[in-house]
C-alpha atoms as a PDB file:
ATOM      1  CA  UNK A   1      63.934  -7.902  60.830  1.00  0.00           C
ATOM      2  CA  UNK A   2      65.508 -11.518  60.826  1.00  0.00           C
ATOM      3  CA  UNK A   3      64.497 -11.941  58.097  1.00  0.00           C
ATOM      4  CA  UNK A   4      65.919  -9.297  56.482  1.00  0.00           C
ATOM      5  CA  UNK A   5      68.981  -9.596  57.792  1.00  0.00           C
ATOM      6  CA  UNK A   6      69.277 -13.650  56.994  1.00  0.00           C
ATOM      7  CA  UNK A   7      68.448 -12.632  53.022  1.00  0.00           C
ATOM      8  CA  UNK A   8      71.180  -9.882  53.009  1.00  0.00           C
ATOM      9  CA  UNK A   9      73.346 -12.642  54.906  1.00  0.00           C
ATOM     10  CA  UNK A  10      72.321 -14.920  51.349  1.00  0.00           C
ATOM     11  CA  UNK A  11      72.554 -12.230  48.814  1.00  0.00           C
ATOM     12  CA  UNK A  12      76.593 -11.296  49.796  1.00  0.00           C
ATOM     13  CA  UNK A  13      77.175 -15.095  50.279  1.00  0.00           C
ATOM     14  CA  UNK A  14      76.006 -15.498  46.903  1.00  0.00           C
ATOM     15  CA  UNK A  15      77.548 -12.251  45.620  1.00  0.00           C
ATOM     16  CA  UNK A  16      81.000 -13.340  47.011  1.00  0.00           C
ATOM     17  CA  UNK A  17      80.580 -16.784  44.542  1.00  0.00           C
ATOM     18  CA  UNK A  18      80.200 -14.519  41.278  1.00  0.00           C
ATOM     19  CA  UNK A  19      83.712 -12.412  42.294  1.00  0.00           C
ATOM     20  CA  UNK A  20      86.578 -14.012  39.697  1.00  0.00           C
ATOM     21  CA  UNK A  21      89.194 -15.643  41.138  1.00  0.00           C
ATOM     22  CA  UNK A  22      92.171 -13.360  41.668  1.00  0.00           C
ATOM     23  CA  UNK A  23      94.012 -11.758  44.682  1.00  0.00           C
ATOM     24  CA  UNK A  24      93.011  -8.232  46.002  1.00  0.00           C
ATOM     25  CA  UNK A  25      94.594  -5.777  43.987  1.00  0.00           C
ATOM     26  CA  UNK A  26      96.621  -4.341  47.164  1.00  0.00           C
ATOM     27  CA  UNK A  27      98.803  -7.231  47.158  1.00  0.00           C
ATOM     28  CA  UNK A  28      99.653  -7.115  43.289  1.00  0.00           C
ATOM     29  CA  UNK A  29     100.274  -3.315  43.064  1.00  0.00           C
ATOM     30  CA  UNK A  30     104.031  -3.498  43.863  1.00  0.00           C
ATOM     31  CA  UNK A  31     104.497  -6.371  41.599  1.00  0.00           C
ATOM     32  CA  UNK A  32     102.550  -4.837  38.927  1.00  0.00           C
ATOM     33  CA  UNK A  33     105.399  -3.600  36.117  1.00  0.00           C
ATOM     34  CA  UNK A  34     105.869  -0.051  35.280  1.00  0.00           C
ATOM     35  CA  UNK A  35     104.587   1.602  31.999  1.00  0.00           C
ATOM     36  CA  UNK A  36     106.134   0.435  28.901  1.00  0.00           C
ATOM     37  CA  UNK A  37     108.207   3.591  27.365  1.00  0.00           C
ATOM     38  CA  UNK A  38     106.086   4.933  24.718  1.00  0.00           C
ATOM     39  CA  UNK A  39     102.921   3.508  25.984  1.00  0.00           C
ATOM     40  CA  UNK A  40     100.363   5.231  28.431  1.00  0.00           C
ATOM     41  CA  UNK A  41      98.111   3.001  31.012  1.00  0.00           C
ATOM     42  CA  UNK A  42      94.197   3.016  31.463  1.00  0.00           C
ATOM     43  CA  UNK A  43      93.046   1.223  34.488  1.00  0.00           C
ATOM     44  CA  UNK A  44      89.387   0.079  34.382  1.00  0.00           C
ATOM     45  CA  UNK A  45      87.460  -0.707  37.914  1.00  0.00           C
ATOM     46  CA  UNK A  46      84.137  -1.097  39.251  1.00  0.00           C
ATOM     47  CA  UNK A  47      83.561  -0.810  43.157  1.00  0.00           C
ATOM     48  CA  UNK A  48      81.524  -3.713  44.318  1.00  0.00           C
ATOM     49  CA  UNK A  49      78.193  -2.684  44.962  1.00  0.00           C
ATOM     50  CA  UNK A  50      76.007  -5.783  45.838  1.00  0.00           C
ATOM     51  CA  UNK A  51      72.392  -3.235  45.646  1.00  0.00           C
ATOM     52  CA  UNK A  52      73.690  -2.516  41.783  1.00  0.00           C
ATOM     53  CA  UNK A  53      73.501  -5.412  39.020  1.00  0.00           C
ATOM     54  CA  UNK A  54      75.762  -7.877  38.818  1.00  0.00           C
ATOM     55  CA  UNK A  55      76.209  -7.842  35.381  1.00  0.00           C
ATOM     56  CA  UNK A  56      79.569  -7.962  33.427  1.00  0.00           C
ATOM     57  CA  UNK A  57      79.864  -5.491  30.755  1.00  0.00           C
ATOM     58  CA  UNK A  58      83.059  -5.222  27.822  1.00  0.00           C
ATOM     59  CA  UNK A  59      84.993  -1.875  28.287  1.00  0.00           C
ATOM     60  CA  UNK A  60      85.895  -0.378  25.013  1.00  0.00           C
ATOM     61  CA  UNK A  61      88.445   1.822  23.478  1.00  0.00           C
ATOM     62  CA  UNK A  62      87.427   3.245  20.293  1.00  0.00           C
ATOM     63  CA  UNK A  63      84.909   0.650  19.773  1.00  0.00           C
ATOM     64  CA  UNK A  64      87.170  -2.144  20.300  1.00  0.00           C
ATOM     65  CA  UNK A  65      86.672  -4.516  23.567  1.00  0.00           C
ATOM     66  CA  UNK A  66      89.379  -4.604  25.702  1.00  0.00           C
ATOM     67  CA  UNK A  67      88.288  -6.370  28.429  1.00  0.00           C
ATOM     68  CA  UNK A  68      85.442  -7.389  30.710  1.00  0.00           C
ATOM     69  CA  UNK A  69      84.348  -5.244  33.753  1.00  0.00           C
ATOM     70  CA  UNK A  70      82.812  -6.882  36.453  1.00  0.00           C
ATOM     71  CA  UNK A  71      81.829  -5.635  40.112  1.00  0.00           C
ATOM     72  CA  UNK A  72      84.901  -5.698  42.181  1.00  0.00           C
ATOM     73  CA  UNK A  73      87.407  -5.725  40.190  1.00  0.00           C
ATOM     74  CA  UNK A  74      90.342  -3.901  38.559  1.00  0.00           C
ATOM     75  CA  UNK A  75      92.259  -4.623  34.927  1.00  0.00           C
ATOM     76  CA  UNK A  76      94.120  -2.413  32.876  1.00  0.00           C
ATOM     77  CA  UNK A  77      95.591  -2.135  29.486  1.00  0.00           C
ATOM     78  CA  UNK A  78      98.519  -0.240  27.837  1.00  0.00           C
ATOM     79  CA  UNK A  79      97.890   1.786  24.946  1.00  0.00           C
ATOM     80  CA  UNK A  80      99.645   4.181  22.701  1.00  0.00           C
ATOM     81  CA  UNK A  81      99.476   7.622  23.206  1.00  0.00           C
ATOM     82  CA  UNK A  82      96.462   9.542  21.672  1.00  0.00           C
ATOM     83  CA  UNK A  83      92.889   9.984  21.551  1.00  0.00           C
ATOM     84  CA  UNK A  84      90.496   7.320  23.109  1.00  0.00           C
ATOM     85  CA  UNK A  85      86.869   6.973  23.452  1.00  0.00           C
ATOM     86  CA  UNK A  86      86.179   4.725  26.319  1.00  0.00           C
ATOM     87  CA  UNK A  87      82.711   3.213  26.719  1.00  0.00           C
ATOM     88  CA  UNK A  88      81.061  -0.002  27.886  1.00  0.00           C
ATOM     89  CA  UNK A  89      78.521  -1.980  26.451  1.00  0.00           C
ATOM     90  CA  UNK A  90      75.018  -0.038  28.117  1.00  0.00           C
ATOM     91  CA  UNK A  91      71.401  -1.057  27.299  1.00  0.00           C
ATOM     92  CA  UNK A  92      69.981   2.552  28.858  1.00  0.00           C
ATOM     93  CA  UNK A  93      71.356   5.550  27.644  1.00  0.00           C
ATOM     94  CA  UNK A  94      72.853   8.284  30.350  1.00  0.00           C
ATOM     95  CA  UNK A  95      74.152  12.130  29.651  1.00  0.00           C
ATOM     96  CA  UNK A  96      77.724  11.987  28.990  1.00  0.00           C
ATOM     97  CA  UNK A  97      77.527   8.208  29.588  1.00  0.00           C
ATOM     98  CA  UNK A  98      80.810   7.919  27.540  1.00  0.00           C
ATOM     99  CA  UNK A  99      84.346   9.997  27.754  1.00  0.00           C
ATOM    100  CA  UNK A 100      86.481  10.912  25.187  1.00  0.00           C
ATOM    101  CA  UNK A 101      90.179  11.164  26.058  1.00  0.00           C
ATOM    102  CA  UNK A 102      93.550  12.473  25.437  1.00  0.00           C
ATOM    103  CA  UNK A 103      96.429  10.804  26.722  1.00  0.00           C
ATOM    104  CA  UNK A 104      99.920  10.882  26.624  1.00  0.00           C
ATOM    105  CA  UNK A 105     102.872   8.570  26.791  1.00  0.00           C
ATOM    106  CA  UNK A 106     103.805   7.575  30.343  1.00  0.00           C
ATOM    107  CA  UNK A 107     100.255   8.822  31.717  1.00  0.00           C
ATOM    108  CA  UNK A 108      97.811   6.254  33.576  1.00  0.00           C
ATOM    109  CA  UNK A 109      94.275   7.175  34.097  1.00  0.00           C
ATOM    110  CA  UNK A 110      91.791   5.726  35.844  1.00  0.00           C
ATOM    111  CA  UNK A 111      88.409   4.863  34.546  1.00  0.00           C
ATOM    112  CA  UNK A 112      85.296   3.978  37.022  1.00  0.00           C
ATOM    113  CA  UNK A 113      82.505   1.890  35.599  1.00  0.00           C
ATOM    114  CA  UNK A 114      79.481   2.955  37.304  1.00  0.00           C
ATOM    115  CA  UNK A 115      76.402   0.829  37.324  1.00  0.00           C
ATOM    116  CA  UNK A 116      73.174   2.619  37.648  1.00  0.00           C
ATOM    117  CA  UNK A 117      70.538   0.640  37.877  1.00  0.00           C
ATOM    118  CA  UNK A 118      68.062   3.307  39.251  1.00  0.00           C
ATOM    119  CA  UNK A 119      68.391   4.964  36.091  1.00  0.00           C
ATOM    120  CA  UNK A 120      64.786   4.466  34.597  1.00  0.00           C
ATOM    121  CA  UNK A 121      64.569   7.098  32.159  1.00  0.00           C
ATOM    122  CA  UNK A 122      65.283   4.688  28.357  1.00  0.00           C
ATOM    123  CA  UNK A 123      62.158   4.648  26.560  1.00  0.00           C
ATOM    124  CA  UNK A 124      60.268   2.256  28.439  1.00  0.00           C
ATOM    125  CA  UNK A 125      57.586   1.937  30.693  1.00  0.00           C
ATOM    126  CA  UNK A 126      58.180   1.649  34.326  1.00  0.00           C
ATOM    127  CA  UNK A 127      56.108  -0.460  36.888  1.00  0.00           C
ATOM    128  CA  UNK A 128      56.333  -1.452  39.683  1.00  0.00           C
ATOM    129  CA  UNK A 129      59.768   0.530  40.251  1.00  0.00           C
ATOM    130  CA  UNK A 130      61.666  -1.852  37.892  1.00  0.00           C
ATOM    131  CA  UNK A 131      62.696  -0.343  34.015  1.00  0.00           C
ATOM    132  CA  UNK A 132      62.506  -2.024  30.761  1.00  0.00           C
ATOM    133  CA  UNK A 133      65.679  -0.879  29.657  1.00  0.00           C
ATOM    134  CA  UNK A 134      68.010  -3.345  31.289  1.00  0.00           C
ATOM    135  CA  UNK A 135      71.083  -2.304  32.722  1.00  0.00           C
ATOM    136  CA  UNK A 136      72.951   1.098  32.312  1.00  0.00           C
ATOM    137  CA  UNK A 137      76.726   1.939  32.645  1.00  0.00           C
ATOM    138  CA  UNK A 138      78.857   4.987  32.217  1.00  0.00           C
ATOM    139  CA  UNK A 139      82.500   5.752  32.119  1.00  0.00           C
ATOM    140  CA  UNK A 140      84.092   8.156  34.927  1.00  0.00           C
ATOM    141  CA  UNK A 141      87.425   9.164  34.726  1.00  0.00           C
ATOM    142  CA  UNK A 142      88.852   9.956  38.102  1.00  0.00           C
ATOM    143  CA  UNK A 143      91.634  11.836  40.166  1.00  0.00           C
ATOM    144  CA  UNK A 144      94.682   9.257  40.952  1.00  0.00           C
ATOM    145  CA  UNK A 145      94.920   9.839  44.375  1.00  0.00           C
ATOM    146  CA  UNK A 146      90.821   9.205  44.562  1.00  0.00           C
ATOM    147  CA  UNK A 147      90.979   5.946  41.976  1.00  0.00           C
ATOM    148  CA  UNK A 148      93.644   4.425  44.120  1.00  0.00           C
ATOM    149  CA  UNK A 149      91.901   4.862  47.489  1.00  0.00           C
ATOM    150  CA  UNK A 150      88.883   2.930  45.657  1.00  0.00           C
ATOM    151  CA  UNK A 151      90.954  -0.145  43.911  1.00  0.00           C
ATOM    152  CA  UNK A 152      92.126  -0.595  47.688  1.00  0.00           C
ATOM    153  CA  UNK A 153      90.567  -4.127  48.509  1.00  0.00           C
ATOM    154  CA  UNK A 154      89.021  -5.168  44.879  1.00  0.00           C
ATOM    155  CA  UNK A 155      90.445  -7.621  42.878  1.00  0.00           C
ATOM    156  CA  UNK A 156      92.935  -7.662  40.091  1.00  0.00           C
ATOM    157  CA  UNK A 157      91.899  -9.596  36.908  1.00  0.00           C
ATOM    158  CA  UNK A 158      93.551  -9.685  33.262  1.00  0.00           C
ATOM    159  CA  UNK A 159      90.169  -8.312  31.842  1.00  0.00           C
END
């Protein structure tokens, strides 16, 4: 049980070197400038969840990178209004891994990048509980008042 508990101890010590350097996204919020008239906002976040990978994967809008996700963290970008799909660079594949969106000028939505590295269903073989398929992401898009309550404490990066 020591044990245990001593290589948990060494896997968020080690976890808590790989976070970017930037301050917690509650103290930037109020400083954080309104949306540009004309443009709409997309914020991109993943929680940090030290049992999922920590790999960094590029967030996309239409195909184009817009910046890097990484567990913990919090960016966003100002677009123009219209249609977006939003996906993430994903080596396994996942129903409705992807969203396509509408949205307007003066919106901001909130996108979730979920890791899910218990997804083992890619093609591969499986043994040993581990997948050959590398890492999977999807995009969620979620309710303001939720996506807010779950940027609380992460941190704020430029992407």
């Amino acid at each position: 049980m020591r044990r245990a508990a001593a290589l948990f101890a060494c896997a968020l010590l080690a976890l808590a070197g790989c976070a970017p350097a930037g301050p917690p996204y509650d103290s930037v919020a109020a400083t954080i400038p309104s949306v540009p008239q004309g443009a709409a906002r997309i914020y991109f976040y993943r929680w940090l969840e030290p049992y999922e990978t920590l790999a960094a994967t590029p967030a996309m809008l239409n195909g184009t990178p817009v910046g890097v996700t990484r567990i913990g963290t919090i960016f966003y970008r100002d677009v123009a209004p219209g249609r977006y799909t939003i996906s993430v660079r994903s080596q396994g594949l996942y129903p409705n891994q992807f969203k396509t969106v509408t949205i307007a000028a003066g919106q901001t939505m909130y996108v979730r990048i979920e890791s899910l590295r218990t997804w083992v269903i890619c093609g591969g073989s499986v043994e040993g509980g581990s997948s050959s398929c590398g890492d999977t992401f999807t995009v969620e898009i979620i309710d303001p008042a939720v996506a807010q309550a779950e940027m609380s404490g992460l941190q704020f990066i430029h992407g």
